[in-house]
PDB file of N, CA and C in Angstrom:
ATOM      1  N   UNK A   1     -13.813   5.657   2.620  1.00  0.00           N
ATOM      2  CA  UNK A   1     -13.181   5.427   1.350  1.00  0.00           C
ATOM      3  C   UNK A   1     -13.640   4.080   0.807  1.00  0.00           C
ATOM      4  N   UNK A   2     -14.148   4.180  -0.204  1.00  0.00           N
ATOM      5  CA  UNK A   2     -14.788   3.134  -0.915  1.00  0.00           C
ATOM      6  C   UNK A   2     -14.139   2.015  -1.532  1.00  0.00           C
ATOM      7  N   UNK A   3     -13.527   0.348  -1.537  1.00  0.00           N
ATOM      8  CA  UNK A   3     -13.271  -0.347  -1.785  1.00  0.00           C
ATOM      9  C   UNK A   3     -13.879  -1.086  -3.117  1.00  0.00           C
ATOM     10  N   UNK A   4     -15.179  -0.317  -3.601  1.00  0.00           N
ATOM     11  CA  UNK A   4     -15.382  -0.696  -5.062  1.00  0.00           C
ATOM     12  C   UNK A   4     -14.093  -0.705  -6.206  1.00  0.00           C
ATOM     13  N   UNK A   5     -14.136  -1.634  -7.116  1.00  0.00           N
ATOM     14  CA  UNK A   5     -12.931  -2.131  -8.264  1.00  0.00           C
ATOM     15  C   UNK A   5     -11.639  -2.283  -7.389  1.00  0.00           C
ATOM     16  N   UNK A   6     -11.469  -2.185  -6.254  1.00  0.00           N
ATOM     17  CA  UNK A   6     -10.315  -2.722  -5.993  1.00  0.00           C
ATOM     18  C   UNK A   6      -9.553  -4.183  -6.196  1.00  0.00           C
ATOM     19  N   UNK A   7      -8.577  -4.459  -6.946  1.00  0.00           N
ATOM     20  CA  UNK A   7      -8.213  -6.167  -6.839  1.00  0.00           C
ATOM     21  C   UNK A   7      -6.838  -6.198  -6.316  1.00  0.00           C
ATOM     22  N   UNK A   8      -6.769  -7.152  -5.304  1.00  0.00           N
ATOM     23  CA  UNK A   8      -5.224  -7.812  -4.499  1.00  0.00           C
ATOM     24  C   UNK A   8      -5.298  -8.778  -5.477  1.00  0.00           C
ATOM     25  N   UNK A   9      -3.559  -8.429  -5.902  1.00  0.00           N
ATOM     26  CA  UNK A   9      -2.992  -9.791  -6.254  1.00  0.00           C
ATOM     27  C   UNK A   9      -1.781 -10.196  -5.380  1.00  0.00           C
ATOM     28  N   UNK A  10      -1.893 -11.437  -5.381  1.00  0.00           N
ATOM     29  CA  UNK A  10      -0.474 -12.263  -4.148  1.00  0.00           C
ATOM     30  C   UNK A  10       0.486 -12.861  -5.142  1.00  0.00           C
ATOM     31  N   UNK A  11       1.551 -12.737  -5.179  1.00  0.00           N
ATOM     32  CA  UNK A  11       2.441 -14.014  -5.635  1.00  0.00           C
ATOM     33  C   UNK A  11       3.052 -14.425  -3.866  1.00  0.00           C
ATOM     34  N   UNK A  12       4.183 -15.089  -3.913  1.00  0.00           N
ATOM     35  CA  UNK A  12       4.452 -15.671  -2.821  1.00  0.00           C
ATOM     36  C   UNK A  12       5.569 -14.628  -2.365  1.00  0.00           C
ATOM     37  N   UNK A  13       6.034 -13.715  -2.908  1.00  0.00           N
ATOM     38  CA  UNK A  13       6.555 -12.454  -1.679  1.00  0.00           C
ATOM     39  C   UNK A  13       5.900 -11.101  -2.206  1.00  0.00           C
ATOM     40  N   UNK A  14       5.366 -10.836  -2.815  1.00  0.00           N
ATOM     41  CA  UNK A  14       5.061  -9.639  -3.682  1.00  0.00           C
ATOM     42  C   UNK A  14       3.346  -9.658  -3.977  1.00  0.00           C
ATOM     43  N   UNK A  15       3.241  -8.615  -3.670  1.00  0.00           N
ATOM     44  CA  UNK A  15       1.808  -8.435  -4.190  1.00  0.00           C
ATOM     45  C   UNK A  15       1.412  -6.993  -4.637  1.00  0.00           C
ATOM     46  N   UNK A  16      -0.057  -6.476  -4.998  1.00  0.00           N
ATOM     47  CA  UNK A  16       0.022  -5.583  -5.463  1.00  0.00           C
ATOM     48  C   UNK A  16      -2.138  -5.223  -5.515  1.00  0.00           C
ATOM     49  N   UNK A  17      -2.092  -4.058  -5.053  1.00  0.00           N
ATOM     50  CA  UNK A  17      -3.535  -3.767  -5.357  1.00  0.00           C
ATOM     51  C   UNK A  17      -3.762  -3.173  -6.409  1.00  0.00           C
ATOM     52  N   UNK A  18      -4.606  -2.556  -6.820  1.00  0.00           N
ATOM     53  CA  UNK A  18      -4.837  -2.307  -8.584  1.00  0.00           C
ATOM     54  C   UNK A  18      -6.100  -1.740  -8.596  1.00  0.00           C
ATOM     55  N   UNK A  19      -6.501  -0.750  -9.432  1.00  0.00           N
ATOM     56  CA  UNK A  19      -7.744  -0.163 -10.072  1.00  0.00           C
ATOM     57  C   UNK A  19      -8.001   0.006 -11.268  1.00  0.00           C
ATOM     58  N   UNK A  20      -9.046  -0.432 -12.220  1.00  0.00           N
ATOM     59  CA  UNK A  20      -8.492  -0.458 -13.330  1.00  0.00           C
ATOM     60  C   UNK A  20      -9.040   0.558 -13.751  1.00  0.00           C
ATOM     61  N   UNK A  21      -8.799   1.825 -14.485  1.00  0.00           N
ATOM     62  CA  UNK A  21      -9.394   3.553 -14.773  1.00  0.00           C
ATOM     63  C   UNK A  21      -9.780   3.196 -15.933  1.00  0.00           C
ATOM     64  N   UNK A  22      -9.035   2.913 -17.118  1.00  0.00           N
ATOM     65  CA  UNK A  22      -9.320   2.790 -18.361  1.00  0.00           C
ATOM     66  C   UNK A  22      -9.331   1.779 -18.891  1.00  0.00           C
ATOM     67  N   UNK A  23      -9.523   1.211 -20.229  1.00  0.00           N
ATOM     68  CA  UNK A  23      -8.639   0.254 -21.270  1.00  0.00           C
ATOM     69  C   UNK A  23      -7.130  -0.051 -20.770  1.00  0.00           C
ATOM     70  N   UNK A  24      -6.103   1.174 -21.139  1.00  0.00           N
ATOM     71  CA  UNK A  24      -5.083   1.037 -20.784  1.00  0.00           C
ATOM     72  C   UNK A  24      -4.534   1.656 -19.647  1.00  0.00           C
ATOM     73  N   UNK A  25      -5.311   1.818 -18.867  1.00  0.00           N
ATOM     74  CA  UNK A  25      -4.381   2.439 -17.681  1.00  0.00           C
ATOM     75  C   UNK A  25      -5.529   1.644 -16.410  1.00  0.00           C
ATOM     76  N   UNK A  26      -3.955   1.477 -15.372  1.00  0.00           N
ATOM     77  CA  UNK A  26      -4.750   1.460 -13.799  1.00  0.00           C
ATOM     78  C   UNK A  26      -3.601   1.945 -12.731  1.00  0.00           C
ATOM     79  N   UNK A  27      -4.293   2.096 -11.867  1.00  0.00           N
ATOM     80  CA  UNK A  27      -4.141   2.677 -10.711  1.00  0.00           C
ATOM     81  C   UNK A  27      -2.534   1.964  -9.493  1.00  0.00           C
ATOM     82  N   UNK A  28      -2.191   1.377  -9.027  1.00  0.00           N
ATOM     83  CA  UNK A  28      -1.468   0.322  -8.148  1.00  0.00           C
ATOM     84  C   UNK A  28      -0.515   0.702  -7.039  1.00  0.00           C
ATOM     85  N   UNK A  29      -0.853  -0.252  -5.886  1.00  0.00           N
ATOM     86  CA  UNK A  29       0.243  -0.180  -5.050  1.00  0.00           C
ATOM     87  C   UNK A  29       0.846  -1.405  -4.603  1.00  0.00           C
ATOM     88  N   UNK A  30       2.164  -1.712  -4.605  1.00  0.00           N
ATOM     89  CA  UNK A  30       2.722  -2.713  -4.836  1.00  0.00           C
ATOM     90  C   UNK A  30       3.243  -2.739  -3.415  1.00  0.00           C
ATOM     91  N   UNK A  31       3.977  -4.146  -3.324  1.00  0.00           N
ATOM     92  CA  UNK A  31       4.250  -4.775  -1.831  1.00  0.00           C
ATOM     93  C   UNK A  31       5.149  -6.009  -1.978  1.00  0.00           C
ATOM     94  N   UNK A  32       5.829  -5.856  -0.786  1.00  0.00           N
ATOM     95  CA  UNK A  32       6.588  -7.282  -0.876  1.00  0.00           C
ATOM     96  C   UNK A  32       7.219  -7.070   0.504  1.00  0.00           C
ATOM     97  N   UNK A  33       6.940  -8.933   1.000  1.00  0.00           N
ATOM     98  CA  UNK A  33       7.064  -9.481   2.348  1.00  0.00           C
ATOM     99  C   UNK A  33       8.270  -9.375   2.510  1.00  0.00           C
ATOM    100  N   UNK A  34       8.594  -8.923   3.657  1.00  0.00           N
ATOM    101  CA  UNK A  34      10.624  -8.656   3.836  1.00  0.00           C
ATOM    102  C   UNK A  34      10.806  -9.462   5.226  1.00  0.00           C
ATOM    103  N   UNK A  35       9.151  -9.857   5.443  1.00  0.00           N
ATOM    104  CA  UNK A  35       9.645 -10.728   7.073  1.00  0.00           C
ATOM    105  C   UNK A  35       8.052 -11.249   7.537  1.00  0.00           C
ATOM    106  N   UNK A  36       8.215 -12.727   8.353  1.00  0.00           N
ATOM    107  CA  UNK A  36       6.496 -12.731   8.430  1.00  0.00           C
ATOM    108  C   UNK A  36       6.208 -11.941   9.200  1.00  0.00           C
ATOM    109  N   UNK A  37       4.923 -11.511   8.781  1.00  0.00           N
ATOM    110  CA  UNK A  37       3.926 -10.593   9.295  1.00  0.00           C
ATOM    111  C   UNK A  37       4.442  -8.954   8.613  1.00  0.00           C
ATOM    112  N   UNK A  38       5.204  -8.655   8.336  1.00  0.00           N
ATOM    113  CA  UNK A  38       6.146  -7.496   7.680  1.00  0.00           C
ATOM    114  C   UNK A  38       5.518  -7.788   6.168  1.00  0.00           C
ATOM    115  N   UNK A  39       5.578  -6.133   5.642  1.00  0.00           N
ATOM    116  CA  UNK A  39       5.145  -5.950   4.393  1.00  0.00           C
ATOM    117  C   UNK A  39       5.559  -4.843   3.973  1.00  0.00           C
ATOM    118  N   UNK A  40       6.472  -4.181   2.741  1.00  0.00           N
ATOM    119  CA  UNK A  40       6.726  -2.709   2.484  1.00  0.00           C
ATOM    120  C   UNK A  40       6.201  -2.850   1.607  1.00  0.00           C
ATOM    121  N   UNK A  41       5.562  -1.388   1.599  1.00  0.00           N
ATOM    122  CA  UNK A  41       5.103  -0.719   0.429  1.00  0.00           C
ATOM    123  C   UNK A  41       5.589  -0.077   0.103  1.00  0.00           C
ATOM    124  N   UNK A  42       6.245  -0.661  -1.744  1.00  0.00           N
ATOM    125  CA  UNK A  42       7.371   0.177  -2.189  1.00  0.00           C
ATOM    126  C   UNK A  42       7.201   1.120  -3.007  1.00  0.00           C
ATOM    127  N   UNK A  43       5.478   1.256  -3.662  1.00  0.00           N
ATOM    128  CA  UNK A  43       5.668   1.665  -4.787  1.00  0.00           C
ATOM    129  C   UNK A  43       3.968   2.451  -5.053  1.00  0.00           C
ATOM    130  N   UNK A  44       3.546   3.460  -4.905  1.00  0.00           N
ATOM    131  CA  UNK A  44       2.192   4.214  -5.666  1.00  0.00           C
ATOM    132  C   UNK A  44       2.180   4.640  -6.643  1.00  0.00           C
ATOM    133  N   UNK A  45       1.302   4.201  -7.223  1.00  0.00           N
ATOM    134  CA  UNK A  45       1.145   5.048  -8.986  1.00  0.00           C
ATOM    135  C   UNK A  45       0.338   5.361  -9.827  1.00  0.00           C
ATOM    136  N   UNK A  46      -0.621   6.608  -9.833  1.00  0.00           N
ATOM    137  CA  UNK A  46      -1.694   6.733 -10.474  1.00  0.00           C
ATOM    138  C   UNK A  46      -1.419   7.761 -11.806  1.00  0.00           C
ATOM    139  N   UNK A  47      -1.937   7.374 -12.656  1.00  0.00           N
ATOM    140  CA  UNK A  47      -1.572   7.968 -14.009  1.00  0.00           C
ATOM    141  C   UNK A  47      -2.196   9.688 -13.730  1.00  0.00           C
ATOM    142  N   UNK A  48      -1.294  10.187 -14.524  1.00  0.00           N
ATOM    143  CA  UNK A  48      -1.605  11.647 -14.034  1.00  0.00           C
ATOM    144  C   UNK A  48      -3.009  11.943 -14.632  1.00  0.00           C
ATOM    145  N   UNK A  49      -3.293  11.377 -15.702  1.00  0.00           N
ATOM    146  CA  UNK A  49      -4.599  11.990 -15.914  1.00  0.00           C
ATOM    147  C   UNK A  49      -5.814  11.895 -14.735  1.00  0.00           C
ATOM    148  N   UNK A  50      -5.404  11.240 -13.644  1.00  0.00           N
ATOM    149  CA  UNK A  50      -6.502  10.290 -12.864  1.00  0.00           C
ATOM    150  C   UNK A  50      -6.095  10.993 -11.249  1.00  0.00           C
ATOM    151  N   UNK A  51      -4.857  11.395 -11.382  1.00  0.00           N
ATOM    152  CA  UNK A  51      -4.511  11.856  -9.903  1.00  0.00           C
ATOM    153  C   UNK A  51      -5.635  13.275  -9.417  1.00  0.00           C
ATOM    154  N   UNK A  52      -5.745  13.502  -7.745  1.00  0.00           N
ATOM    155  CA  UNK A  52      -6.618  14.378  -7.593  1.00  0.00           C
ATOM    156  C   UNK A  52      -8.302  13.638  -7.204  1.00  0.00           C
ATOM    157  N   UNK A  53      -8.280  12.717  -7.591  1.00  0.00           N
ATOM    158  CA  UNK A  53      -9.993  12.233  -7.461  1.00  0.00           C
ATOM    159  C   UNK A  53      -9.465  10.938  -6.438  1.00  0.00           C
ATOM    160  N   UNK A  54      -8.648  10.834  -5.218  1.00  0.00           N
ATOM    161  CA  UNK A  54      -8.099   9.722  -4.009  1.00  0.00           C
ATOM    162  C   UNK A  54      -8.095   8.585  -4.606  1.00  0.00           C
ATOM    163  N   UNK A  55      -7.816   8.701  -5.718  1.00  0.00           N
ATOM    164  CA  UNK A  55      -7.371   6.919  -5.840  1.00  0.00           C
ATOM    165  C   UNK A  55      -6.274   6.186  -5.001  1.00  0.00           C
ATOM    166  N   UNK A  56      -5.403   7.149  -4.908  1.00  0.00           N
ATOM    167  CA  UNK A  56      -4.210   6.246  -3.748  1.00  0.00           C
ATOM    168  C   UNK A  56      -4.499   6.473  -2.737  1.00  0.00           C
ATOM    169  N   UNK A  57      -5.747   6.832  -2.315  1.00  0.00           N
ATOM    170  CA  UNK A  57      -6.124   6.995  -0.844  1.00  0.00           C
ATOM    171  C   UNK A  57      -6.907   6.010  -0.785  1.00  0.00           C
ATOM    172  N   UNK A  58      -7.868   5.165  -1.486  1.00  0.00           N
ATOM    173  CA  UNK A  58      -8.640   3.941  -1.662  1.00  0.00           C
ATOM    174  C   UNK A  58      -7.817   3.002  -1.321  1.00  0.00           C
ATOM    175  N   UNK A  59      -6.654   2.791  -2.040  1.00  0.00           N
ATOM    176  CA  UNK A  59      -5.899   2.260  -2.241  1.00  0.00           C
ATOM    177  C   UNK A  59      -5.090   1.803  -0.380  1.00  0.00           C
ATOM    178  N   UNK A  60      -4.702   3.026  -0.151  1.00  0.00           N
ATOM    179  CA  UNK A  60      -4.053   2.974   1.026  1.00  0.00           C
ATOM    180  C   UNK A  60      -5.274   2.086   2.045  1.00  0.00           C
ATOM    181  N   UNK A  61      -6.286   2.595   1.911  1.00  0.00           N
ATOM    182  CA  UNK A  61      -7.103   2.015   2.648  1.00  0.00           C
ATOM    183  C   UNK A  61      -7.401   0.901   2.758  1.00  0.00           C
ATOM    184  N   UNK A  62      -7.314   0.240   1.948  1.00  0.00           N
ATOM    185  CA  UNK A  62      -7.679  -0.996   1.390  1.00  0.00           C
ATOM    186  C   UNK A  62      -6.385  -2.203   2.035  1.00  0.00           C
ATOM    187  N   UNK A  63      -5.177  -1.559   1.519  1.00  0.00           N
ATOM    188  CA  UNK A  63      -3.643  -2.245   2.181  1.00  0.00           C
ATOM    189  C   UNK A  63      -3.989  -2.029   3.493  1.00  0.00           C
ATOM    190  N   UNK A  64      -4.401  -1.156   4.212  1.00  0.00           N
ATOM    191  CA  UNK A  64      -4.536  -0.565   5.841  1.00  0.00           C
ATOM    192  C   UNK A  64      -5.704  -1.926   6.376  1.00  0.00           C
ATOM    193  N   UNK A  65      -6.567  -2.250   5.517  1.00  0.00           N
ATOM    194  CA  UNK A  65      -7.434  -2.763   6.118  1.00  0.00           C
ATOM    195  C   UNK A  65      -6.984  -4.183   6.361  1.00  0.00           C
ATOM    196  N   UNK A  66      -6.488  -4.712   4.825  1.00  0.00           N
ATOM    197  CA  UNK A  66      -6.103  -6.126   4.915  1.00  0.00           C
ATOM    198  C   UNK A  66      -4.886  -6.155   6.205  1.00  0.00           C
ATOM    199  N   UNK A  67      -3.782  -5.249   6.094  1.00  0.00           N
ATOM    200  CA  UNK A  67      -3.233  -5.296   7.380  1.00  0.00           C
ATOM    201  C   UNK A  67      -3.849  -6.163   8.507  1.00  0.00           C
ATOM    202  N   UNK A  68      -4.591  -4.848   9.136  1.00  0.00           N
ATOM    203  CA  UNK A  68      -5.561  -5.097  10.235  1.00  0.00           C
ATOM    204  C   UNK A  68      -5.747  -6.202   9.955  1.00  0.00           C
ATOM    205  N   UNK A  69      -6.511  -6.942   9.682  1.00  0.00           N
ATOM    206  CA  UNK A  69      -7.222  -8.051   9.834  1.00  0.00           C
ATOM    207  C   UNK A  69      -6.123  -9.006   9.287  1.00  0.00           C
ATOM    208  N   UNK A  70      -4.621  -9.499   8.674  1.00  0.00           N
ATOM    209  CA  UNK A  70      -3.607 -10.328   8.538  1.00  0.00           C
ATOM    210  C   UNK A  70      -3.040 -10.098   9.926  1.00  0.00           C
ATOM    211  N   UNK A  71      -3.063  -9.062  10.510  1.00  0.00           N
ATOM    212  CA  UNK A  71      -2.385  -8.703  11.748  1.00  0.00           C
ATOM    213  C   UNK A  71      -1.077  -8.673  11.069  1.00  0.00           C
ATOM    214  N   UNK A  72      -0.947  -7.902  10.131  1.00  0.00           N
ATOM    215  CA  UNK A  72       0.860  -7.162   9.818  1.00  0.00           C
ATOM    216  C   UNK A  72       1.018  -6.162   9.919  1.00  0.00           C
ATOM    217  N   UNK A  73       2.157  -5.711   9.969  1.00  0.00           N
ATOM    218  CA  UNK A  73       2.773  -4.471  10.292  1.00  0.00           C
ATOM    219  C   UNK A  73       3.607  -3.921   8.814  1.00  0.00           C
ATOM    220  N   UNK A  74       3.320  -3.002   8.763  1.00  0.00           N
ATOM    221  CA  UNK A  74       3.914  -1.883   6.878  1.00  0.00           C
ATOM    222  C   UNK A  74       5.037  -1.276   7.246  1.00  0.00           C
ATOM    223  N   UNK A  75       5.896  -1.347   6.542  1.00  0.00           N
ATOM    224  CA  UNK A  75       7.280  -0.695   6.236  1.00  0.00           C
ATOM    225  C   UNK A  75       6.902   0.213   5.306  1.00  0.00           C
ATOM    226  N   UNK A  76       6.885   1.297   5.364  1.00  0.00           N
ATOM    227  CA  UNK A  76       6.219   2.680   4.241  1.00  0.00           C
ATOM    228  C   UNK A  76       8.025   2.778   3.764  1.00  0.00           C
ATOM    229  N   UNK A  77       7.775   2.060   2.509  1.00  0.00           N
ATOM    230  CA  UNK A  77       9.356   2.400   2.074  1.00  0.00           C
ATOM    231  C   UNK A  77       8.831   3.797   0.631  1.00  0.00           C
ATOM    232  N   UNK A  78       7.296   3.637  -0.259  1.00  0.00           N
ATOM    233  CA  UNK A  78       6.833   4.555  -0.505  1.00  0.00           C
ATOM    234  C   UNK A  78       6.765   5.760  -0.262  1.00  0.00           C
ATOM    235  N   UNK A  79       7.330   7.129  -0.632  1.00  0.00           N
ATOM    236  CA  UNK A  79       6.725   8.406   0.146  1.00  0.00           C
ATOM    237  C   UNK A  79       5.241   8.677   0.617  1.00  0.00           C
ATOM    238  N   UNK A  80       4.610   8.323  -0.747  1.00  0.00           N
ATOM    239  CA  UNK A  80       3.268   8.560  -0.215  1.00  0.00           C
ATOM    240  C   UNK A  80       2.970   7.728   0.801  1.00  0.00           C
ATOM    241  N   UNK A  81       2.827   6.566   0.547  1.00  0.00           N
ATOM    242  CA  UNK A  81       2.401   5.816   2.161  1.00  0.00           C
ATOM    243  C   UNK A  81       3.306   6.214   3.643  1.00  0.00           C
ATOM    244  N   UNK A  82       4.644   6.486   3.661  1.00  0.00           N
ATOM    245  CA  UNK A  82       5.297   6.934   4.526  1.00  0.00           C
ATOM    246  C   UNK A  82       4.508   8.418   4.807  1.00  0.00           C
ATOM    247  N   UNK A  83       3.970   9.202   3.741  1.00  0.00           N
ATOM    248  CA  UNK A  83       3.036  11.162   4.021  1.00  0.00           C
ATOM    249  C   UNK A  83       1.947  10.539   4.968  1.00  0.00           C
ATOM    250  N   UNK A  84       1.297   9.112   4.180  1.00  0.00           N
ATOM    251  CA  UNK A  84      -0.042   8.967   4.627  1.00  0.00           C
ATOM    252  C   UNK A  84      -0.100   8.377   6.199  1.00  0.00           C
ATOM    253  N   UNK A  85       0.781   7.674   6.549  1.00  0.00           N
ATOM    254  CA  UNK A  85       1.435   7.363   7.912  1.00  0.00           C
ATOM    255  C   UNK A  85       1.639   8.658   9.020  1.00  0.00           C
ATOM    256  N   UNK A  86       2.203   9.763   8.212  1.00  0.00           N
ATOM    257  CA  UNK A  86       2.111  11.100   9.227  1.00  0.00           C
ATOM    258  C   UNK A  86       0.762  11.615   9.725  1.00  0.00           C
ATOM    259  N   UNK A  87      -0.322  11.308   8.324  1.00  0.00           N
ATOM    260  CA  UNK A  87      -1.029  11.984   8.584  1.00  0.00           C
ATOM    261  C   UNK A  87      -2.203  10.980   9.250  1.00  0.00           C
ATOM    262  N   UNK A  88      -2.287   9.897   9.344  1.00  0.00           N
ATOM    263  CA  UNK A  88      -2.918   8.791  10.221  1.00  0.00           C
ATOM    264  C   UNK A  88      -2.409   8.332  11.480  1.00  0.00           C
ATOM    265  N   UNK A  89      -2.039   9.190  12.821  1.00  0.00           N
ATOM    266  CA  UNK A  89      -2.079   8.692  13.859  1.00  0.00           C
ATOM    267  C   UNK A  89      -2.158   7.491  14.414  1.00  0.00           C
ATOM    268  N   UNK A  90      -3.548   6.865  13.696  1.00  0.00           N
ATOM    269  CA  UNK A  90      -4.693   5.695  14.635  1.00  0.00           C
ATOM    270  C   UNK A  90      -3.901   4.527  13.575  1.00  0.00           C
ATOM    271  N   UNK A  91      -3.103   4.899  12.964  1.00  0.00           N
ATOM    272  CA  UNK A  91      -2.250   3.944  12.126  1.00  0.00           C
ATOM    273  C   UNK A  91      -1.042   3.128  12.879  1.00  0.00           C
ATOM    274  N   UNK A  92      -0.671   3.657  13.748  1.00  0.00           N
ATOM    275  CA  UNK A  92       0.619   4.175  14.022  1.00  0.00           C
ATOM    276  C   UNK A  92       0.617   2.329  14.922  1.00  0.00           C
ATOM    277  N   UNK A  93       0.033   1.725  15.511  1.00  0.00           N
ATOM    278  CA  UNK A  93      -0.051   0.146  15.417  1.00  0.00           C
ATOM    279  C   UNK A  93       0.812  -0.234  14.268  1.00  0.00           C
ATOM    280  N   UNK A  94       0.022  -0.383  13.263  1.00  0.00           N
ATOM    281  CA  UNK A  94       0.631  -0.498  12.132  1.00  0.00           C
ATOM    282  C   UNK A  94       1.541  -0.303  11.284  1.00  0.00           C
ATOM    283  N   UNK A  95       2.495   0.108  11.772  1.00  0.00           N
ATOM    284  CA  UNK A  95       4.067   0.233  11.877  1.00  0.00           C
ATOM    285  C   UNK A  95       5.164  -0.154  11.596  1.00  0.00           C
ATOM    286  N   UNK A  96       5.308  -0.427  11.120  1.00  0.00           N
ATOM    287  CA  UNK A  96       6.890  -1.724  11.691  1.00  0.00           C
ATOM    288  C   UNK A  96       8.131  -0.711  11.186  1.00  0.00           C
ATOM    289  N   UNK A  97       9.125  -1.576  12.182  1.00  0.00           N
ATOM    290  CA  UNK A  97      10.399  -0.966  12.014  1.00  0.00           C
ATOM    291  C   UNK A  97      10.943  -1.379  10.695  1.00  0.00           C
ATOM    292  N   UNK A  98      12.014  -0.978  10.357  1.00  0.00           N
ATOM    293  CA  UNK A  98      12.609  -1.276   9.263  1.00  0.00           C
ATOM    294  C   UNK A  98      13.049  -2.680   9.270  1.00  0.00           C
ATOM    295  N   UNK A  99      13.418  -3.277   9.128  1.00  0.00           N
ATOM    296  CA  UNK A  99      13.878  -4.753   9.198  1.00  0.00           C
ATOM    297  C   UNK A  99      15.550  -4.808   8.870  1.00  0.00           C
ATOM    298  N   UNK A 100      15.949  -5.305  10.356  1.00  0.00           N
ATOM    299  CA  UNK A 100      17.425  -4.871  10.390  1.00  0.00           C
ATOM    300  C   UNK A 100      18.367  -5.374   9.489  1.00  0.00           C
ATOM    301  N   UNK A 101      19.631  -4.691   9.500  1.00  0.00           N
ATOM    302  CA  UNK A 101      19.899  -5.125   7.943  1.00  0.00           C
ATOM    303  C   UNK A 101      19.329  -4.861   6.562  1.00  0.00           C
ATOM    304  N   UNK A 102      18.550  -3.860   6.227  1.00  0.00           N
ATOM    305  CA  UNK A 102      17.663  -3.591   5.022  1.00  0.00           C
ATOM    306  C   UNK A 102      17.215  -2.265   5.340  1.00  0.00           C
ATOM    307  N   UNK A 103      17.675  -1.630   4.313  1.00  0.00           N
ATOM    308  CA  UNK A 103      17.128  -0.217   3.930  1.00  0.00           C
ATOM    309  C   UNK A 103      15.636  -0.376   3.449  1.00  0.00           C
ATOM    310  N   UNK A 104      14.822   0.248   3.621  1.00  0.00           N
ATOM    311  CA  UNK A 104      13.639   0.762   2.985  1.00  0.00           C
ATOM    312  C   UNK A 104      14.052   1.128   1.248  1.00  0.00           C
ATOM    313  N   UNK A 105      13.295   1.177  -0.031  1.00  0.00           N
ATOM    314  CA  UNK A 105      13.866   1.107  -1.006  1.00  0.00           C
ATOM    315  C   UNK A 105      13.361   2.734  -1.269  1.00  0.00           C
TER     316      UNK A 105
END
């Protein structure tokens, strides 16, 4: 899965990856730190005209990778990232529990 046009943005608990499809439309999956090394992903969203061609699978990949290499662990508070978690095994490192006291959103 190809990491071309992908951009991370950080603020200091929240961040968010991004693709940009059109003029007015892009792609995103959003995030925010609930603990160090902890990160949920709360949120996927590709405009329907665009869904079908893996953009949130780039996407996932991309959060999966920086993981790995931050050495954090994902709270899939997202469905899709929580589907994409079932269906990635070799993920399953990459994990984290819920963070006690806190629902997943």
């Amino acid at each position: 899965m190809s990491e071309t046009g992908i951009t991370h943005e950080s603020r200091e608990n929240s961040g968010r990856y991004f693709i940009s499809l059109a003029p007015d439309a892009e792609a995103q999956m959003t995030s925010r730190r609930v603990a160090p090394k902890i990160i949920s992903i709360d949120h996927t969203l590709v405009p329907p005209e665009f869904r079908g061609q893996k953009i949130a699978d780039r996407l996932m990949a991309r959060a999966i990778k920086d993981a790995k290499t931050k050495g954090e662990k994902i709270i899939p508070a997202c469905s899709y990232v929580a589907a994409q978690f079932k269906r990635h095994p070799e993920w399953a490192d990459l994990l984290a529990d819920p963070v006690p006291g806190r629902q997943a959103d």
